[in-house]
Protein backbone atom coordinates (compact mmCIF):
# COMPACT_ATOMS: atom_id res chain seq x y z
CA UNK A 1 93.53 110.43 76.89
CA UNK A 2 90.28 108.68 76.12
CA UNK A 3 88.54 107.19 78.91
CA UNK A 4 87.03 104.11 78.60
CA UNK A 5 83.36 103.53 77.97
CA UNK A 6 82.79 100.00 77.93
CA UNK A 7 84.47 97.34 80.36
CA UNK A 8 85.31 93.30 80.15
CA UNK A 9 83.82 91.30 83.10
CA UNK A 10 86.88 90.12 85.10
CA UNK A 11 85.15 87.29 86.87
CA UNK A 12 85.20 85.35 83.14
CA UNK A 13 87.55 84.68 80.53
CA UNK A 14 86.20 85.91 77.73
CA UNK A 15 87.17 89.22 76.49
CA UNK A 16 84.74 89.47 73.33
CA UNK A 17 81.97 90.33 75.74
CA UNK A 18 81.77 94.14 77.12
CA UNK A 19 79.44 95.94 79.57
CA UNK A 20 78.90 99.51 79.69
CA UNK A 21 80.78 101.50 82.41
CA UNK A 22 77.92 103.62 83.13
CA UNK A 23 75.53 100.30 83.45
CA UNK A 24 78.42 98.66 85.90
CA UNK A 25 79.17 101.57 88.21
CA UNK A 26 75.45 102.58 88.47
CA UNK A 27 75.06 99.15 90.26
CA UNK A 28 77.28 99.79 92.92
CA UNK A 29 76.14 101.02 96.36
CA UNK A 30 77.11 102.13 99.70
CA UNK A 31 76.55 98.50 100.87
CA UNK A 32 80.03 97.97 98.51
CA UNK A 33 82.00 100.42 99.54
CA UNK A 34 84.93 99.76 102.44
CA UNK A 35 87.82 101.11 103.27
CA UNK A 36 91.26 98.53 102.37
CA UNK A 37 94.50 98.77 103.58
CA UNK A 38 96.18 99.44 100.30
CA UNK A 39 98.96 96.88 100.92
CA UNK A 40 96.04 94.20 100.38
CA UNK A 41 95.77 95.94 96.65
CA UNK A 42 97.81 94.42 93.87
CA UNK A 43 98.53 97.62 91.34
CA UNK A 44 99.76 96.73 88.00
CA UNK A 45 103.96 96.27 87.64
CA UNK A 46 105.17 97.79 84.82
CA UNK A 47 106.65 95.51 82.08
CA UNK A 48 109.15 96.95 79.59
CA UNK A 49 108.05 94.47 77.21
CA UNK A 50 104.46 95.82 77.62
CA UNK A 51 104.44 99.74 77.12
CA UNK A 52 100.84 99.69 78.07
CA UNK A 53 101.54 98.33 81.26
CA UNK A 54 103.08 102.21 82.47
CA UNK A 55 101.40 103.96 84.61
CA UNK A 56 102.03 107.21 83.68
CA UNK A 57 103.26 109.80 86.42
CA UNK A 58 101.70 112.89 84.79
CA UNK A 59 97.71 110.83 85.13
CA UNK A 60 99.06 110.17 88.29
CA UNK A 61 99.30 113.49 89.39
CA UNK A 62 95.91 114.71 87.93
CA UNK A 63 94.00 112.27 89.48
CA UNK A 64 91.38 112.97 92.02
CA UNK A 65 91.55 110.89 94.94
CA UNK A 66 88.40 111.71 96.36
CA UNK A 67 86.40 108.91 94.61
CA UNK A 68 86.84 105.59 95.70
CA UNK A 69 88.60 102.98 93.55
CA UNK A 70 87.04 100.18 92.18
CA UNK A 71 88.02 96.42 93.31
CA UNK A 72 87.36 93.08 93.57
CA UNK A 73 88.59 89.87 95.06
CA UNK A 74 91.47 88.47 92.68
CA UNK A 75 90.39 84.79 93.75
CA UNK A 76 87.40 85.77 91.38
CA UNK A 77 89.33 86.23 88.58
CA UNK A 78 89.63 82.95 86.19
CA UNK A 79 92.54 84.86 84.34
CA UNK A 80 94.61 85.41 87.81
CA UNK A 81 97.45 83.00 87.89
CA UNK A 82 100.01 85.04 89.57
CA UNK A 83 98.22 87.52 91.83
CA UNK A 84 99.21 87.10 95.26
CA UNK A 85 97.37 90.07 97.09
CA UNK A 86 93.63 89.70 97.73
CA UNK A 87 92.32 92.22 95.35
CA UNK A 88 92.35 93.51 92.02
CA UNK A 89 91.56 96.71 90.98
CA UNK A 90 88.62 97.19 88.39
CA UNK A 91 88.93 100.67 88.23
CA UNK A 92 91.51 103.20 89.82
CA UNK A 93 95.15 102.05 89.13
CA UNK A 94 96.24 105.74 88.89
CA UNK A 95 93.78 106.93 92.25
CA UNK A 96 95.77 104.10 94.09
CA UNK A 97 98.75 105.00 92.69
CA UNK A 98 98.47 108.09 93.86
CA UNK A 99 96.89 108.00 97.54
CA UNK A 100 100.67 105.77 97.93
CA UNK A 101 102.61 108.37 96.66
CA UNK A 102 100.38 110.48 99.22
CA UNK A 103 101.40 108.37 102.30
CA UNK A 104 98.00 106.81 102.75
CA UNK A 105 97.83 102.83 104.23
CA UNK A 106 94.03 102.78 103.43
CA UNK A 107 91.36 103.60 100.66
CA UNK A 108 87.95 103.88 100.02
CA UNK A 109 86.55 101.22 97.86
CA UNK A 110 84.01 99.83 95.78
CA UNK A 111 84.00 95.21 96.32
CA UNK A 112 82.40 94.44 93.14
CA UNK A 113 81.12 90.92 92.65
CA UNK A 114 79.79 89.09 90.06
CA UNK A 115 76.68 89.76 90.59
CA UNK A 116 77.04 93.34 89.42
CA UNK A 117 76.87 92.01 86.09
CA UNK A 118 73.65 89.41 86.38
CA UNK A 119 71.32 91.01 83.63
CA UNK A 120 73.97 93.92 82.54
CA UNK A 121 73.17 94.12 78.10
CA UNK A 122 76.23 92.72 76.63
CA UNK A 123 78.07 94.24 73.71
CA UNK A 124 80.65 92.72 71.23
CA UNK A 125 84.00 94.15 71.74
CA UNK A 126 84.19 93.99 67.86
CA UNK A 127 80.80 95.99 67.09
CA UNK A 128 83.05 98.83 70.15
CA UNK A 129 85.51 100.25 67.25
CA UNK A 130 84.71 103.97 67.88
CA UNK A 131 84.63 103.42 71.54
CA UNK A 132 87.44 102.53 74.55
CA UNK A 133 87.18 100.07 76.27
CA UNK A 134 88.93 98.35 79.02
CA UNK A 135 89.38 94.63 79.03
CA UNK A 136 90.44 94.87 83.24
CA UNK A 137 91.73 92.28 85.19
CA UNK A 138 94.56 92.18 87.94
CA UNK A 139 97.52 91.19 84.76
CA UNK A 140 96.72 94.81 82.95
CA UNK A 141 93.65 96.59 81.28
CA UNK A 142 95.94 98.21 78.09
CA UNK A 143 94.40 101.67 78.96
């Protein structure tokens, strides 16, 4: 497993520009964090025709649910066209996977907004091809 260190920005289209994970996450605060019902939460669907689209039951299971997931409001996202729920998660498919499984209705969670990424350095997801990186977004992330 190779986690990723370098994600798209989900609130534009083009997936050619990538932003450090350390540089995003160190921007969010307390002020961002809520707790969601997890029923507001679209998690990715599997698609047979898609392998990457699994969530696999064995990350699942290793995950550690005590650090909030990472969402934001799918209306945001100029990819969304078939997102019905009112977020999308950024980062913690597996976390919210999980805290289901778990019985939980609610989670902790980061609202990221665009601004998170005003000023971020940009990198060229060509110039990435010794790192992962995630290209997000509520229709998959190909982790």
């Amino acid at each position: 497993m190779t986690l990723p260190t370098h994600y798209k920005n989900p609130f534009i289209s083009d997936v050619d520009i990538m932003f450090r994970c350390y540089d995003i996450f160190q921007r969010l605060t307390f002020n961002h964090l809520h707790v969601i019902p997890l029923n507001w939460i679209h998690i990715r669907e599997f698609n047979p025709a898609e392998p990457w689209t699994k969530i696999k039951q064995r990350r699942v299971l290793m995950t550690d649910i005590r650090y909030p997931i990472v969402i934001y409001e799918s209306k945001l996202d100029p990819e969304n066209q078939t997102v019905k729920k009112r977020y999308c998660i950024f980062d913690g498919n597996h976390r919210a996977t999980r805290l289901i499984q778990l019985g939980h209705k609610a989670a902790t969670a980061f609202i990221m907004t665009p601004d998170i990424f005003d000023g971020l350095k940009e990198y060229k997801r060509n110039d990435l091809v010794n790192s992962a990186y995630r290209t997000t977004g509520c229709n998959g992330c190909g982790e």
